[in-house]
C-alpha atoms as a PDB file:
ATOM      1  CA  UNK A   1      -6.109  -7.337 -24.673  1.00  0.00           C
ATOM      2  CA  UNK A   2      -7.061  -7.317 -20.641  1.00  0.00           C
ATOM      3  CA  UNK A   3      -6.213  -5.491 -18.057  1.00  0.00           C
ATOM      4  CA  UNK A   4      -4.496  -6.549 -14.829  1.00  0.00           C
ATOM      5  CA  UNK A   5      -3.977  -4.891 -11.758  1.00  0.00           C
ATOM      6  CA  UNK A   6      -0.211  -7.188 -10.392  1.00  0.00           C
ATOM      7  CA  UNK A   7       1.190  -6.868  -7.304  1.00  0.00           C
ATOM      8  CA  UNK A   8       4.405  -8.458  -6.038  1.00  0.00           C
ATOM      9  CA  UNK A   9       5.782  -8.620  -3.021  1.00  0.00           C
ATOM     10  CA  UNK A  10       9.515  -9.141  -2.485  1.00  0.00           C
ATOM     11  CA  UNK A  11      11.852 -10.508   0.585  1.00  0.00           C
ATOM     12  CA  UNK A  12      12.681  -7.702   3.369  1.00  0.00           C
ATOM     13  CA  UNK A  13      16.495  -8.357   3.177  1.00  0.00           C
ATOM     14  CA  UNK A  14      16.675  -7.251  -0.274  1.00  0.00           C
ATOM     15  CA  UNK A  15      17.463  -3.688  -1.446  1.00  0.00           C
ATOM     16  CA  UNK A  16      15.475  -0.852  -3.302  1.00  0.00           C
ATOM     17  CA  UNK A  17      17.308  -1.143  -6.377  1.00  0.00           C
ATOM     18  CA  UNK A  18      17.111  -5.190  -6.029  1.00  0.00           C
ATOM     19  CA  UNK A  19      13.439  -4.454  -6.127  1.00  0.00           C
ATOM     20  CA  UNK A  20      13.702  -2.149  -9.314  1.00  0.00           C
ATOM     21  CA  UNK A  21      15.580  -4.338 -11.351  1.00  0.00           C
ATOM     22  CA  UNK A  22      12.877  -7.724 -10.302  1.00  0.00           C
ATOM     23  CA  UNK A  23      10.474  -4.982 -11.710  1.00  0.00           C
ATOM     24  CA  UNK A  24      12.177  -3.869 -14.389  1.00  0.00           C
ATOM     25  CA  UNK A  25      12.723  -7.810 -15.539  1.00  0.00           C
ATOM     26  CA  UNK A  26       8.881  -8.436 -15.001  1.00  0.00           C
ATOM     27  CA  UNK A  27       8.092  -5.344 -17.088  1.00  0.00           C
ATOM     28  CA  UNK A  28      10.359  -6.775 -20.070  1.00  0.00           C
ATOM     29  CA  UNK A  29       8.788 -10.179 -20.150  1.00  0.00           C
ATOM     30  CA  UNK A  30       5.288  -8.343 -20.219  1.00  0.00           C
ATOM     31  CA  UNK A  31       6.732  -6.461 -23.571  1.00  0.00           C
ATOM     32  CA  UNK A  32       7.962  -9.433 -24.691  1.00  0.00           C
ATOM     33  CA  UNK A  33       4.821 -10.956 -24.790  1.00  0.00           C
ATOM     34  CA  UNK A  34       3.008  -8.358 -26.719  1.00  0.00           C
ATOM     35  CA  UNK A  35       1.619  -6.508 -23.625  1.00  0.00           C
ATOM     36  CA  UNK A  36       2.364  -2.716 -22.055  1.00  0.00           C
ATOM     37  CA  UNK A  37       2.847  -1.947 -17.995  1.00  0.00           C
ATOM     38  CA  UNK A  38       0.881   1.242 -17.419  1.00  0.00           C
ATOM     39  CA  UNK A  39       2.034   1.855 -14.379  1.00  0.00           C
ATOM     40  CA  UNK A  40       4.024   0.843 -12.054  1.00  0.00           C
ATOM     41  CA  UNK A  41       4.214   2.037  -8.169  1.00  0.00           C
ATOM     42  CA  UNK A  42       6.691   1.032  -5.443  1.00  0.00           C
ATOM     43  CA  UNK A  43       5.183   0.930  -2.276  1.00  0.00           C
ATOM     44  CA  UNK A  44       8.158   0.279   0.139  1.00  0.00           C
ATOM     45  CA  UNK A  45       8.759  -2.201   2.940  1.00  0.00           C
ATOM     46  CA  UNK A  46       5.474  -2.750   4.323  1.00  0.00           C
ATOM     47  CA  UNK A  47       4.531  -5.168   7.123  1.00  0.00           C
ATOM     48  CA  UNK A  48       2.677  -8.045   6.444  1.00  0.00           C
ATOM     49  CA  UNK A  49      -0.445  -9.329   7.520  1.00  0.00           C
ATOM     50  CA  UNK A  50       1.037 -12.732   8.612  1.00  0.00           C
ATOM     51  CA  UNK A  51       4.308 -14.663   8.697  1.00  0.00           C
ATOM     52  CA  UNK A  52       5.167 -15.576   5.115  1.00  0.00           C
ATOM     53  CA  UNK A  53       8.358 -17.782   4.828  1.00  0.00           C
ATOM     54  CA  UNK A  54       9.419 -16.376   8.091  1.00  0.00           C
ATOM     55  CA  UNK A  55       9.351 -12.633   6.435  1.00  0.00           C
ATOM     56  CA  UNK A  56       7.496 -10.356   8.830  1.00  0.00           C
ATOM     57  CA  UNK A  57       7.832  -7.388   6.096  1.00  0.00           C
ATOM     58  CA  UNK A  58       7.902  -7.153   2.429  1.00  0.00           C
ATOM     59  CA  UNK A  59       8.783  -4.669  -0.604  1.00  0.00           C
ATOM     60  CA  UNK A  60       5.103  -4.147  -2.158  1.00  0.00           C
ATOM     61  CA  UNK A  61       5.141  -3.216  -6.166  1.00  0.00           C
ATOM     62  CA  UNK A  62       2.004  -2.456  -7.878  1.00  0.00           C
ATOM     63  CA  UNK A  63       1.631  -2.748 -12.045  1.00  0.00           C
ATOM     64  CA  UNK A  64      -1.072  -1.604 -13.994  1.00  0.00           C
ATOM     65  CA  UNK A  65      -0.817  -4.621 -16.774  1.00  0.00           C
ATOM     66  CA  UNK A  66      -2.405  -4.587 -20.472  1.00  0.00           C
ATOM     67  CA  UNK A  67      -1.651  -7.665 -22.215  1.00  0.00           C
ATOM     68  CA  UNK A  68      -2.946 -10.895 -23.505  1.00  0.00           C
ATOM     69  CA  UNK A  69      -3.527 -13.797 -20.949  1.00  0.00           C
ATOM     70  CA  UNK A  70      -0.753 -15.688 -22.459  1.00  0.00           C
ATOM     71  CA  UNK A  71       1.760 -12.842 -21.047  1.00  0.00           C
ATOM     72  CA  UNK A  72       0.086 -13.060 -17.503  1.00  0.00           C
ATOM     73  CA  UNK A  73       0.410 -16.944 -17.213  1.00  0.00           C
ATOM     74  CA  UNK A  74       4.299 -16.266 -18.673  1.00  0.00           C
ATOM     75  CA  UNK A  75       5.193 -13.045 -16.073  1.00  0.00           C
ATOM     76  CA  UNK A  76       3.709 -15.242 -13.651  1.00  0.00           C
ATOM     77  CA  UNK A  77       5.339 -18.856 -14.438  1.00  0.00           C
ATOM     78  CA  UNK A  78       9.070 -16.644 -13.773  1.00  0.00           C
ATOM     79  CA  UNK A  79       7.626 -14.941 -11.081  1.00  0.00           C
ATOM     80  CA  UNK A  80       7.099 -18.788  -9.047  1.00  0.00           C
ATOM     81  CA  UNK A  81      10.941 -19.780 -10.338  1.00  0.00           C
ATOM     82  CA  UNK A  82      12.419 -16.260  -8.522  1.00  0.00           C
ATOM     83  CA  UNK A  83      14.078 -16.479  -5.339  1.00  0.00           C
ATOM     84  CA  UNK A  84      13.264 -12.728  -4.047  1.00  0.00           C
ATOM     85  CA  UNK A  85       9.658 -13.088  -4.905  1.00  0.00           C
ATOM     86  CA  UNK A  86       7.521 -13.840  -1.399  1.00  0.00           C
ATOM     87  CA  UNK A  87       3.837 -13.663  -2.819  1.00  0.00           C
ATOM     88  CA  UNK A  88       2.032 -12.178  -6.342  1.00  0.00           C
ATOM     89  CA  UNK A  89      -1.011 -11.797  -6.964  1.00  0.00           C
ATOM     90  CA  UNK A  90      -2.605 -10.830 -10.250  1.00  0.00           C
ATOM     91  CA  UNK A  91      -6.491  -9.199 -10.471  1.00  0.00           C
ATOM     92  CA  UNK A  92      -8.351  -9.039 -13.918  1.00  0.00           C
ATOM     93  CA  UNK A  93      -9.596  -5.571 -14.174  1.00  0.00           C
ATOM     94  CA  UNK A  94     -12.776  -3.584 -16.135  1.00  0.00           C
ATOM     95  CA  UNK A  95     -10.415  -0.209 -16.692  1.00  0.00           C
ATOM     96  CA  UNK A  96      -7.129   0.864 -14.328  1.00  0.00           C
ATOM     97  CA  UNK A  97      -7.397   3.538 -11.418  1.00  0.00           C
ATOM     98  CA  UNK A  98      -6.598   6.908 -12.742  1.00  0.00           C
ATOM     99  CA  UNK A  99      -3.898   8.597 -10.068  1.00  0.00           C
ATOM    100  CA  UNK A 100      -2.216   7.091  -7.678  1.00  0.00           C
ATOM    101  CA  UNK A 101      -3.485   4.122  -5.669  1.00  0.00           C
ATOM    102  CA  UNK A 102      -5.434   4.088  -2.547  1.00  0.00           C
ATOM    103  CA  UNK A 103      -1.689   3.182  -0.726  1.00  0.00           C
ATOM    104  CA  UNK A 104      -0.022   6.270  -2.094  1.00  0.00           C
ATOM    105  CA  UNK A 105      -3.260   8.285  -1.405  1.00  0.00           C
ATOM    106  CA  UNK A 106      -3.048   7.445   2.426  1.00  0.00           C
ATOM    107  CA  UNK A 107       0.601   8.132   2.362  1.00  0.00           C
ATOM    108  CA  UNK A 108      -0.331  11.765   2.211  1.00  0.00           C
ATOM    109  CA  UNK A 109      -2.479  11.779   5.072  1.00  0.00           C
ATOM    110  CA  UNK A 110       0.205  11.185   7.738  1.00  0.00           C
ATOM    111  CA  UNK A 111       1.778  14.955   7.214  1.00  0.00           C
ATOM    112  CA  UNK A 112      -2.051  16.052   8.449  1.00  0.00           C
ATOM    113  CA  UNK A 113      -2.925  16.888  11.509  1.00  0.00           C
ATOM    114  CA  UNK A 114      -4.757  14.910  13.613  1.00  0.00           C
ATOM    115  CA  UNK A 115      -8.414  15.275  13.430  1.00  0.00           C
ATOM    116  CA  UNK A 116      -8.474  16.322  17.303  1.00  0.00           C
ATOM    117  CA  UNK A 117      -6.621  18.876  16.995  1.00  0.00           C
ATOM    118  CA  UNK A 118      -7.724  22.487  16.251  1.00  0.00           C
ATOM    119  CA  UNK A 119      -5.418  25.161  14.245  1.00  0.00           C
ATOM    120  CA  UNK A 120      -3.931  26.194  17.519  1.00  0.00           C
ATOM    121  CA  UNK A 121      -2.546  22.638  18.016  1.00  0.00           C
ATOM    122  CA  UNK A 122      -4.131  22.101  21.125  1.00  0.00           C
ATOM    123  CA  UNK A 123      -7.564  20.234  21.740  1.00  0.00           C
ATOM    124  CA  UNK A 124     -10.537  21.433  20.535  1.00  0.00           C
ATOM    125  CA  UNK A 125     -13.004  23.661  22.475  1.00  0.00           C
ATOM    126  CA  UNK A 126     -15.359  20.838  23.801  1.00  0.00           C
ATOM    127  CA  UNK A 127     -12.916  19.622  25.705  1.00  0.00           C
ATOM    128  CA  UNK A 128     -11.737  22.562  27.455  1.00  0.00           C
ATOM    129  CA  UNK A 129     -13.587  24.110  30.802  1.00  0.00           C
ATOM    130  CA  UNK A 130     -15.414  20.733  31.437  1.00  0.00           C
ATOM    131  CA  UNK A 131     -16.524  20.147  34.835  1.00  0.00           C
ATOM    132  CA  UNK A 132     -16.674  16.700  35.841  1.00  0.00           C
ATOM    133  CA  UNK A 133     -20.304  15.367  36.445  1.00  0.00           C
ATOM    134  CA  UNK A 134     -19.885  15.627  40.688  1.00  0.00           C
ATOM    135  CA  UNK A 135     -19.095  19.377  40.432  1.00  0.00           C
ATOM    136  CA  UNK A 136     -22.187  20.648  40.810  1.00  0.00           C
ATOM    137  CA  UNK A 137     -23.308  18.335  43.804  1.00  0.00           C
ATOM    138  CA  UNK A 138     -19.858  19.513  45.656  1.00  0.00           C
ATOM    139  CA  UNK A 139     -20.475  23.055  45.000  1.00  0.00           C
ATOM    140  CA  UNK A 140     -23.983  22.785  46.542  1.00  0.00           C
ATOM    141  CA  UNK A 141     -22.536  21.440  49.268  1.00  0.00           C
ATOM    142  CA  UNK A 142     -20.268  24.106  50.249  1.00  0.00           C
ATOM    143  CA  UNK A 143     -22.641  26.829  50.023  1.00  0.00           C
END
């Protein structure tokens, strides 16, 4: 069998849970087929990089797929029939990302402090105590 990295994204006016269950239903017609989800990682409401049927936002799901072609062109034959469904996209893969993704990764990263600012919280030494470049020509001038 292959593996698949799948990612769906679903209408902004639907809920959490409405996104679960659309997952949970794509995950049972993988099994069905003879193939295993890995993984699977909600991403939230996420903006999108264009208009897509007038949805400026979208639920992201990611799913770490192993299964037999024949269950990809099945998950992905319901997946043009649903409603909720704005976009999918489905990437053959040589072996699946250990972890989380490179999304969840970055997710982490907006608790840290910004990289301009010191341990102190205010702005890092370099920046402090600068004289601007006429200062020296002024104080010349006064003496």
């Amino acid at each position: 069998m292959a593996l698949y990295e799948h990612i769906i994204i679903a209408r902004q006016d639907i809920q959490p849970q409405q996104v679960e269950a659309i997952t949970s239903d794509l995950t049972k017609i993988i099994t069905d087929n003879g193939g295993t989800v890995t993984k699977t990682e909600q991403w939230g409401l996420r903006a999108l990089a264009y208009r897509i049927k007038k949805y400026k936002k979208g639920h992201y799901v990611l799913m770490n797929i192993d299964a037999p072609s024949s269950a990809v062109a099945e998950l992905e034959r319901n997946e043009r029939l649903h409603e909720d469904l704005v976009r999918f996209m489905t990437i053959r893969v040589e072996e699946h990302e250990e972890g989380d993704s490179v999304v969840l990764r970055s997710k982490d990263r907006e608790g840290r402090p910004s990289r301009f600012e010191n341990k102190d919280g205010g702005r890092p030494p370099r920046f402090e105590n600068k004289k601007p470049a006429d200062a020296p020509a002024a104080e010349a001038a006064t003496e």
